[in-house]
PDB file of N, CA and C in Angstrom:
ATOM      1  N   UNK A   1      80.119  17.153 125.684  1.00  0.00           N
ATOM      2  CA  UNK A   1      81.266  17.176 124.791  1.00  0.00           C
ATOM      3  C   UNK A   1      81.547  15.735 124.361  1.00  0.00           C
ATOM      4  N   UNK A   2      81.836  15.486 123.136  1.00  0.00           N
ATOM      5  CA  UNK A   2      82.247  14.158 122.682  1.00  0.00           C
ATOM      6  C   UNK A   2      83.474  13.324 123.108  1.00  0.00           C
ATOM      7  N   UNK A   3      83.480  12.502 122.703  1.00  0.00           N
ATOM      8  CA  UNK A   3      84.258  11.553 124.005  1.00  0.00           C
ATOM      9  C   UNK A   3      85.945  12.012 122.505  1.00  0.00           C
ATOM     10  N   UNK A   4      87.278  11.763 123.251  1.00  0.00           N
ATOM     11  CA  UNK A   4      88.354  11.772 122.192  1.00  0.00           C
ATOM     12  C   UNK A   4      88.404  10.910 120.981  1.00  0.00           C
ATOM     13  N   UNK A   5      87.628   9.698 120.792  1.00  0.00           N
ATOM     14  CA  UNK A   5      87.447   8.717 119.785  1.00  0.00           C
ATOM     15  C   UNK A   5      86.941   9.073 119.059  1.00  0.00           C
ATOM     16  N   UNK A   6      85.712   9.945 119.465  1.00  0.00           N
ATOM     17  CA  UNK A   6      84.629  10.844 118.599  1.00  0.00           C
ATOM     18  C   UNK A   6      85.106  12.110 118.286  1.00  0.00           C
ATOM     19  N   UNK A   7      86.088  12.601 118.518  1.00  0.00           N
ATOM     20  CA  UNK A   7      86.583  13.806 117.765  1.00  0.00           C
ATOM     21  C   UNK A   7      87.449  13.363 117.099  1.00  0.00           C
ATOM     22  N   UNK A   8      88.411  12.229 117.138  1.00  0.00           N
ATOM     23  CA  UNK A   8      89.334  12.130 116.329  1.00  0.00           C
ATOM     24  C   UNK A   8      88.404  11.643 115.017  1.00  0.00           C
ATOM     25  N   UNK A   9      87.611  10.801 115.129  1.00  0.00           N
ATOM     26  CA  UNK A   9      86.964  10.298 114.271  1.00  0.00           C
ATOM     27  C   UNK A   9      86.515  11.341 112.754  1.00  0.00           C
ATOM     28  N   UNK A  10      85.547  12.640 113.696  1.00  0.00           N
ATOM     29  CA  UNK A  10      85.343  13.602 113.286  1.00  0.00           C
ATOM     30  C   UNK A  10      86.113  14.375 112.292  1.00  0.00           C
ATOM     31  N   UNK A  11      87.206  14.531 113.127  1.00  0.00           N
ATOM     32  CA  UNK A  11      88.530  15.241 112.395  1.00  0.00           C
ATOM     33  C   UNK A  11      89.297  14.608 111.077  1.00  0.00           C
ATOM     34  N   UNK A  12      88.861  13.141 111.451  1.00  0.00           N
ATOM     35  CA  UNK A  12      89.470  12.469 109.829  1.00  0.00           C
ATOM     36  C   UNK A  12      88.400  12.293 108.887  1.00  0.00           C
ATOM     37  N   UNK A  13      87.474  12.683 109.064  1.00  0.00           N
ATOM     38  CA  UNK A  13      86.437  12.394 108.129  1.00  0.00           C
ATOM     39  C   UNK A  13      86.943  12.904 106.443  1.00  0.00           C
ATOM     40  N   UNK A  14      86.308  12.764 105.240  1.00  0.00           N
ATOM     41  CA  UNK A  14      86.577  13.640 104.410  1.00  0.00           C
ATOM     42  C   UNK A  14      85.683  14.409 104.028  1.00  0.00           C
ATOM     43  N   UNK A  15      85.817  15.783 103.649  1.00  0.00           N
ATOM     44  CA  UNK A  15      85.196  17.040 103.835  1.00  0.00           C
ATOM     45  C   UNK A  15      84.765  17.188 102.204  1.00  0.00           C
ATOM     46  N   UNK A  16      85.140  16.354 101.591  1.00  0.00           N
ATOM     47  CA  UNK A  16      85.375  16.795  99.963  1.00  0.00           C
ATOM     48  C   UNK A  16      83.846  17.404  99.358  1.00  0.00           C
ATOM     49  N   UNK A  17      82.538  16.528  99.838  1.00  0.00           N
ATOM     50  CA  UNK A  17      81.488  16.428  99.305  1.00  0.00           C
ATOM     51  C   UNK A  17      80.535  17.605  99.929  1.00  0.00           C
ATOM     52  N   UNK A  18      81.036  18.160 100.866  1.00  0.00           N
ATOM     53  CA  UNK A  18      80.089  18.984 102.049  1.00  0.00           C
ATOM     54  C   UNK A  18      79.939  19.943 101.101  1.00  0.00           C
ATOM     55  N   UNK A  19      78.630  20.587 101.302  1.00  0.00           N
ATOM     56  CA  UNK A  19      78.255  22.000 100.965  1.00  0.00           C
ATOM     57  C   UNK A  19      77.785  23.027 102.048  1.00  0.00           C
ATOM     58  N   UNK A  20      78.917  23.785 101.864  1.00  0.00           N
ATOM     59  CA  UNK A  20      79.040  25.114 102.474  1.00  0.00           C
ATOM     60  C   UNK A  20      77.997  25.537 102.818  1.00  0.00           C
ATOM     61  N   UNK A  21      77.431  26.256 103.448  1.00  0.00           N
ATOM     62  CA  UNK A  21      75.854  27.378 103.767  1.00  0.00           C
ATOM     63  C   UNK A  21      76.369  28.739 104.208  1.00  0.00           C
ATOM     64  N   UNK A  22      75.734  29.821 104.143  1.00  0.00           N
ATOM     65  CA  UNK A  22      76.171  30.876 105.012  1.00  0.00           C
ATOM     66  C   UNK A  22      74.905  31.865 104.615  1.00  0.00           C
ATOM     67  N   UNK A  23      75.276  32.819 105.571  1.00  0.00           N
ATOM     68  CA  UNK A  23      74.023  34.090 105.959  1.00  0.00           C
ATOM     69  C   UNK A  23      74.327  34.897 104.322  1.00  0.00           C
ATOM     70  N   UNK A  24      73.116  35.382 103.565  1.00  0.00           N
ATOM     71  CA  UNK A  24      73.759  36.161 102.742  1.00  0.00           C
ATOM     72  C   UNK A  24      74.571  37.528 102.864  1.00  0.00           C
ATOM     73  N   UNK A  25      75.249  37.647 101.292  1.00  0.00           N
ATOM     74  CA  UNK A  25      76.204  38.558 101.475  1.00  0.00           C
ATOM     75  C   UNK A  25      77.017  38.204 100.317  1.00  0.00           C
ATOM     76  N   UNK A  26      77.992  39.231  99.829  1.00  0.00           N
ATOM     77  CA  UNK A  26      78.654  39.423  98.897  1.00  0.00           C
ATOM     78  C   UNK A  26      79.893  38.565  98.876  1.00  0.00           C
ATOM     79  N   UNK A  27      80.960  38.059  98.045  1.00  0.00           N
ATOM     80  CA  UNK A  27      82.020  37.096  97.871  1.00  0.00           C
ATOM     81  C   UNK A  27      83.157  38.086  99.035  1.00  0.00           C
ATOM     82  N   UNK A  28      83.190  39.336  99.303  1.00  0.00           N
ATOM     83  CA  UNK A  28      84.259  39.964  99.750  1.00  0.00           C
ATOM     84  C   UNK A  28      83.981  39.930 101.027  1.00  0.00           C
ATOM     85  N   UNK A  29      82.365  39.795 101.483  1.00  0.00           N
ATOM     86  CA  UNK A  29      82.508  39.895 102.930  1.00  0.00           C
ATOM     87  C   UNK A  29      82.736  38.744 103.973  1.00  0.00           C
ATOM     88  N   UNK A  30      82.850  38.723 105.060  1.00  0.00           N
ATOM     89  CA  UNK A  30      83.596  37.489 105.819  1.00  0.00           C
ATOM     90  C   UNK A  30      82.541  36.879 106.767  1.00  0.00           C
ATOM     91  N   UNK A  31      82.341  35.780 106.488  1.00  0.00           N
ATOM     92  CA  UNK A  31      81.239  35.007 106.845  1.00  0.00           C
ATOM     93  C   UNK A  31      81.392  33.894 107.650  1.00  0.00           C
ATOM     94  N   UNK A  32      80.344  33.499 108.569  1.00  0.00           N
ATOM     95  CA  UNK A  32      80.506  32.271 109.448  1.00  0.00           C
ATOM     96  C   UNK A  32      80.102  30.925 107.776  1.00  0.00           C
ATOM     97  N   UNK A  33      80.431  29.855 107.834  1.00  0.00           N
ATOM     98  CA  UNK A  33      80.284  29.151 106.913  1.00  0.00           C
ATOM     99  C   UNK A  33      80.132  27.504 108.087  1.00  0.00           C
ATOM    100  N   UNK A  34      79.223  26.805 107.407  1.00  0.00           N
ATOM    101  CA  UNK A  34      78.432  25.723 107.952  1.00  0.00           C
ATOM    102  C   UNK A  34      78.266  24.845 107.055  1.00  0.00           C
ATOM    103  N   UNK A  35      78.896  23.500 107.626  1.00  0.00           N
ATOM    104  CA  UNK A  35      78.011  22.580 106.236  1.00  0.00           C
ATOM    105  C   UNK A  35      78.224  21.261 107.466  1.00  0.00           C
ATOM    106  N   UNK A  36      76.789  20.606 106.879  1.00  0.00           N
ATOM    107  CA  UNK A  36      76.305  19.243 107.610  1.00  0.00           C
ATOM    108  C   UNK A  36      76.924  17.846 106.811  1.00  0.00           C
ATOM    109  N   UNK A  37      77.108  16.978 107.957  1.00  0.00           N
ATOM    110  CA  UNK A  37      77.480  16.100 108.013  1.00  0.00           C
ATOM    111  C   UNK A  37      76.117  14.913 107.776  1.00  0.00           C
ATOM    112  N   UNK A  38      76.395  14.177 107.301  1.00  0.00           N
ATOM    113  CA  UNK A  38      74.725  13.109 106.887  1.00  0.00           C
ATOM    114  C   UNK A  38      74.378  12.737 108.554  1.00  0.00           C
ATOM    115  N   UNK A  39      75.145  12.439 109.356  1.00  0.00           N
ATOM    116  CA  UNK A  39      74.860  11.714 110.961  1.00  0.00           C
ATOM    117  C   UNK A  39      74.296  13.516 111.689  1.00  0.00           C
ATOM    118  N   UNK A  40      74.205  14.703 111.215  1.00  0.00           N
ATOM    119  CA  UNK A  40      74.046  15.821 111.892  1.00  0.00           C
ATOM    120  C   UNK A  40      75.498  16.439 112.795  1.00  0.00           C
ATOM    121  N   UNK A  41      76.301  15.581 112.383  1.00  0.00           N
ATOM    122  CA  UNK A  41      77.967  16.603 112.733  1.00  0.00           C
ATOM    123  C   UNK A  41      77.834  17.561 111.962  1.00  0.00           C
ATOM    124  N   UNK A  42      78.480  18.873 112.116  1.00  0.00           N
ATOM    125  CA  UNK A  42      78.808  19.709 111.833  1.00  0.00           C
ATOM    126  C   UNK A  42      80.456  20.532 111.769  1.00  0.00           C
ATOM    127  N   UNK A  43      80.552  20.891 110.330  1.00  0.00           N
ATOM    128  CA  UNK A  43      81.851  21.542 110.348  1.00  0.00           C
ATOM    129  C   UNK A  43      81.598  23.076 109.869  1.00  0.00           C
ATOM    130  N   UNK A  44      82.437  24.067 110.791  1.00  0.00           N
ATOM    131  CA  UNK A  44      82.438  25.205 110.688  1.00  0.00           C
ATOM    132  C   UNK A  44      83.818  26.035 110.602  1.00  0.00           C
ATOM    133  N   UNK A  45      83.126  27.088 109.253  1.00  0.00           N
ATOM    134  CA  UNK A  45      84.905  27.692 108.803  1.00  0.00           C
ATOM    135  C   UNK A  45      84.779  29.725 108.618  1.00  0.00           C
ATOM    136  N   UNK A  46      85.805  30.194 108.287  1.00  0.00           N
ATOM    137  CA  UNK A  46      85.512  31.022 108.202  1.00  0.00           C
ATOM    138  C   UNK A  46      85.228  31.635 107.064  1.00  0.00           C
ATOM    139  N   UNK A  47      84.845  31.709 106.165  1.00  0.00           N
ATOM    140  CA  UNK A  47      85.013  32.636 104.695  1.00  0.00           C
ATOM    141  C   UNK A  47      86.270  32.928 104.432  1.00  0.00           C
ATOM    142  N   UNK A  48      87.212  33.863 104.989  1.00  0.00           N
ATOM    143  CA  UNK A  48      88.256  34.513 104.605  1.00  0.00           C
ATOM    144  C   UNK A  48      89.442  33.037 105.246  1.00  0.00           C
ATOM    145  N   UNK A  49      88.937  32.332 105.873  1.00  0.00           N
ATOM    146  CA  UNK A  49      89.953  31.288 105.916  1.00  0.00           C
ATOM    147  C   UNK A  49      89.712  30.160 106.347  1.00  0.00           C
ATOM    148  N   UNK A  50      89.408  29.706 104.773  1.00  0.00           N
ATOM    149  CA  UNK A  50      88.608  28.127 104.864  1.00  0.00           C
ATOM    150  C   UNK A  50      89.427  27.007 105.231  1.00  0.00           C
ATOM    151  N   UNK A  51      90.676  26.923 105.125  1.00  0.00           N
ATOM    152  CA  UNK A  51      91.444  25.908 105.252  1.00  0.00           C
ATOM    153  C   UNK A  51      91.182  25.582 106.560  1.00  0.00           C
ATOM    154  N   UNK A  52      91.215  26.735 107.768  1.00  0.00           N
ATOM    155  CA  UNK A  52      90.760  26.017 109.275  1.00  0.00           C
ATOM    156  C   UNK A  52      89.422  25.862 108.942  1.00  0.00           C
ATOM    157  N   UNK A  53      89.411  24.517 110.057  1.00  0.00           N
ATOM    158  CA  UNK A  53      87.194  24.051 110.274  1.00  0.00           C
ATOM    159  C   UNK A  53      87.594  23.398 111.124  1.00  0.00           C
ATOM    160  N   UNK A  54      86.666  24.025 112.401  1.00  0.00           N
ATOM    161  CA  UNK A  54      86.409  23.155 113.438  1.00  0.00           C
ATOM    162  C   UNK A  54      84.915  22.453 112.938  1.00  0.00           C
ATOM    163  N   UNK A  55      84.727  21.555 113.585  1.00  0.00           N
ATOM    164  CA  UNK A  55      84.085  20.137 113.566  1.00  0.00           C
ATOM    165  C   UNK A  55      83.294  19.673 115.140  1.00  0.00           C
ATOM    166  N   UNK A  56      81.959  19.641 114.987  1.00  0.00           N
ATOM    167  CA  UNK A  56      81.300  19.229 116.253  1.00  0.00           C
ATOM    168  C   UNK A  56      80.360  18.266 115.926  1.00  0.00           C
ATOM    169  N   UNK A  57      80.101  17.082 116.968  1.00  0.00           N
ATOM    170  CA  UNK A  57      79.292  16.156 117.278  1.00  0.00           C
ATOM    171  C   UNK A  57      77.843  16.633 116.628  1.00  0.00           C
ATOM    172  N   UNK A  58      76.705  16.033 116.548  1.00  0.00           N
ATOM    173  CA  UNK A  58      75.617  16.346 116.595  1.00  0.00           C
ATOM    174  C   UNK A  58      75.192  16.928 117.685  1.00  0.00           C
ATOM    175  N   UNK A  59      75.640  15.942 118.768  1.00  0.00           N
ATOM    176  CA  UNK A  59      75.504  16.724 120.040  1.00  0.00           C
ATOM    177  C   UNK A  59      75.636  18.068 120.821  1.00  0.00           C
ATOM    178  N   UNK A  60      76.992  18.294 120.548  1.00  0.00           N
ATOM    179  CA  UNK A  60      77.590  19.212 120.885  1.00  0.00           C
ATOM    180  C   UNK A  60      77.055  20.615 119.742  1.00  0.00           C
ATOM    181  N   UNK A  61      76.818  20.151 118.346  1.00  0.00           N
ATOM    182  CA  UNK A  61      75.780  21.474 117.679  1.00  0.00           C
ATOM    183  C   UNK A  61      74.714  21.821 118.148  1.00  0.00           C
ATOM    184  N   UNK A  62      73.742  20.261 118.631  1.00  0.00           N
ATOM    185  CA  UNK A  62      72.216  20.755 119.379  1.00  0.00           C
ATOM    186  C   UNK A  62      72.340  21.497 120.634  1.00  0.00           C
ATOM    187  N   UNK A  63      73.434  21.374 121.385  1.00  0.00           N
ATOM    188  CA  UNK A  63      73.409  21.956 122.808  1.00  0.00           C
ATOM    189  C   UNK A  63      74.168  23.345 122.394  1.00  0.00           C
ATOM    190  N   UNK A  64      74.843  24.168 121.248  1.00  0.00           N
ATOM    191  CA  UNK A  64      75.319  25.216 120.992  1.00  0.00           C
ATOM    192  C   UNK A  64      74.302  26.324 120.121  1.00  0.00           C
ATOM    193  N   UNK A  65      73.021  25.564 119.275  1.00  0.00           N
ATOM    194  CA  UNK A  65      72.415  25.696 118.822  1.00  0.00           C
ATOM    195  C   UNK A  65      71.487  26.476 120.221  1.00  0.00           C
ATOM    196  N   UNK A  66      71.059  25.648 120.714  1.00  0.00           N
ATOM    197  CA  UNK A  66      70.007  25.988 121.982  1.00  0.00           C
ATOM    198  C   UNK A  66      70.633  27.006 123.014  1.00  0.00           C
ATOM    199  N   UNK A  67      71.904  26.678 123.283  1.00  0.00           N
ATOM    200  CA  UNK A  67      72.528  28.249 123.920  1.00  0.00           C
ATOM    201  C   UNK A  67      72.181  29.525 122.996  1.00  0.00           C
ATOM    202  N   UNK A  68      72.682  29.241 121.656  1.00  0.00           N
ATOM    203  CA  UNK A  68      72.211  30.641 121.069  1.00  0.00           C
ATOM    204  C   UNK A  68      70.366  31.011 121.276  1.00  0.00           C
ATOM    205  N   UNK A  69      69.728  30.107 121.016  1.00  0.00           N
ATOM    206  CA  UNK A  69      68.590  30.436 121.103  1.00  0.00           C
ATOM    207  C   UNK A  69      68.093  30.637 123.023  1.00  0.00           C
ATOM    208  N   UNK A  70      68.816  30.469 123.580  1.00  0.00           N
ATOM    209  CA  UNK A  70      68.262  30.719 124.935  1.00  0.00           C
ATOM    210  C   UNK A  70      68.969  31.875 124.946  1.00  0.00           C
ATOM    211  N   UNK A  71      70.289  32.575 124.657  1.00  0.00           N
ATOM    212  CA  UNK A  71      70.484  33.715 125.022  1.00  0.00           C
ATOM    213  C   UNK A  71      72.161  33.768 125.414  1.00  0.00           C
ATOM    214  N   UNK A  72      72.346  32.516 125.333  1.00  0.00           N
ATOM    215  CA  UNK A  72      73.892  32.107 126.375  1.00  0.00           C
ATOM    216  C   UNK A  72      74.824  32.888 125.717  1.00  0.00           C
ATOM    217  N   UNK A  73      74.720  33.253 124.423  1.00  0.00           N
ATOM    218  CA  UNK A  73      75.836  34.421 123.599  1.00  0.00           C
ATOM    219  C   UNK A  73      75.426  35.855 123.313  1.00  0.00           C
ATOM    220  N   UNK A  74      74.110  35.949 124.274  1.00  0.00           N
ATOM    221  CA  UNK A  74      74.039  37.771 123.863  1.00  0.00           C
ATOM    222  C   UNK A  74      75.587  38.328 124.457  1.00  0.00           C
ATOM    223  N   UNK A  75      75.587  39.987 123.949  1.00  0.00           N
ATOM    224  CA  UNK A  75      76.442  40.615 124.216  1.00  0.00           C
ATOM    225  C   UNK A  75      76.173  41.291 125.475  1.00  0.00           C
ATOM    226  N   UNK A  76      74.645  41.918 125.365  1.00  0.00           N
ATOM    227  CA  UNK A  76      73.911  42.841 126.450  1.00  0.00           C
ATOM    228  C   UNK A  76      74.018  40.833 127.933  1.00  0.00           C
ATOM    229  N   UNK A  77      74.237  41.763 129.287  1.00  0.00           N
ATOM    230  CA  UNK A  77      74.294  40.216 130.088  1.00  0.00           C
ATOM    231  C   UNK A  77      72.533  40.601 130.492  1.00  0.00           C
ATOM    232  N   UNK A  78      72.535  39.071 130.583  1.00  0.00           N
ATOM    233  CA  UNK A  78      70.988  38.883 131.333  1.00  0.00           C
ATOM    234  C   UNK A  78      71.070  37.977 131.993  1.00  0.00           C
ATOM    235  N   UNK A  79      70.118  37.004 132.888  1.00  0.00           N
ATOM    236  CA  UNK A  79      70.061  35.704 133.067  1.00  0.00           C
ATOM    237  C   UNK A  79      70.560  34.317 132.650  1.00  0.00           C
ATOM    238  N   UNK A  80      70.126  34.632 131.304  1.00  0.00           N
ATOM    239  CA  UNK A  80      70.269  33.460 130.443  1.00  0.00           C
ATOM    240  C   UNK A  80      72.578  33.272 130.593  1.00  0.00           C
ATOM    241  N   UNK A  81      72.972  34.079 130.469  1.00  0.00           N
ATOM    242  CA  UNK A  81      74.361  34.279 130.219  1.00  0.00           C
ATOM    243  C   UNK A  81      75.128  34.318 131.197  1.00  0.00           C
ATOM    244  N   UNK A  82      74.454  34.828 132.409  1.00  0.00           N
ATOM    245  CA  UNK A  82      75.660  34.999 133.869  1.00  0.00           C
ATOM    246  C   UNK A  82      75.698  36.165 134.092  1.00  0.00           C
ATOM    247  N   UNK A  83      74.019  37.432 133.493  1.00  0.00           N
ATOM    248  CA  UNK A  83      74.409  38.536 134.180  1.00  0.00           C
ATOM    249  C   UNK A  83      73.655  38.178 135.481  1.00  0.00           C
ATOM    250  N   UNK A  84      73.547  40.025 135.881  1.00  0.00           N
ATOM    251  CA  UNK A  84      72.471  39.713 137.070  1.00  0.00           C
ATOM    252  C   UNK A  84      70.823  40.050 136.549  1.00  0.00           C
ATOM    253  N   UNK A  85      70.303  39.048 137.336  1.00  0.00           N
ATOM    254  CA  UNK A  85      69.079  39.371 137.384  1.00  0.00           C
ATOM    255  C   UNK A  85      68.375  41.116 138.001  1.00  0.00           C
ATOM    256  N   UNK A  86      67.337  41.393 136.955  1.00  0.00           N
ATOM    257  CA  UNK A  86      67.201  43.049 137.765  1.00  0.00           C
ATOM    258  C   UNK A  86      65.903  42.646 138.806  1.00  0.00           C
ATOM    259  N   UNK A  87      65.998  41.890 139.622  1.00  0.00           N
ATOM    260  CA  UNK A  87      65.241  41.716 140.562  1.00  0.00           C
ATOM    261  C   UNK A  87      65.836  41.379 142.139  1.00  0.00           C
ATOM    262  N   UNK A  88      67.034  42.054 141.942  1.00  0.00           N
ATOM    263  CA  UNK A  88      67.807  42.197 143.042  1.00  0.00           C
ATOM    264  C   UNK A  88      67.873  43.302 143.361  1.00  0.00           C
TER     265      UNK A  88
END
């Protein structure tokens, strides 16, 4: 996690120039929304309510990035997440 200097930092940045990304889909439906920072920060909003955006380190995206891809947010539990292993 980034140190408080580095989030405040983050948080004042200006957002004006960023371009949005998102999964496709139609203007009505409600979407995760992503746009990069030139250093690899990242700010993330919702579609239906852009005015909030949280804001993460480079860091803190590569290590949230790699949880999703290891498994750390399935729904079904396994290993990867804190179920149990079926070898008990």
């Amino acid at each position: 996690m980034g140190t408080q200097q580095e989030k405040d930092e983050l948080y004042g940045r200006d957002m004006s120039g960023l371009v949005w990304e998102s999964a496709p889909g139609g203007p009505e439906d409600e979407k995760v929304e992503i746009a990069k920072f030139e250093d690899g920060a990242v700010a993330m909003r919702n579609s239906k309510e852009p005015e909030v955006v949280l804001r993460y380190t480079a860091a803190e995206w590569e290590a949230f990035v790699l949880g999703v891809r290891d498994g750390e947010f399935d729904l079904e539990p396994n290993e990867h997440n804190g179920g149990l292993s079926q070898s008990s």
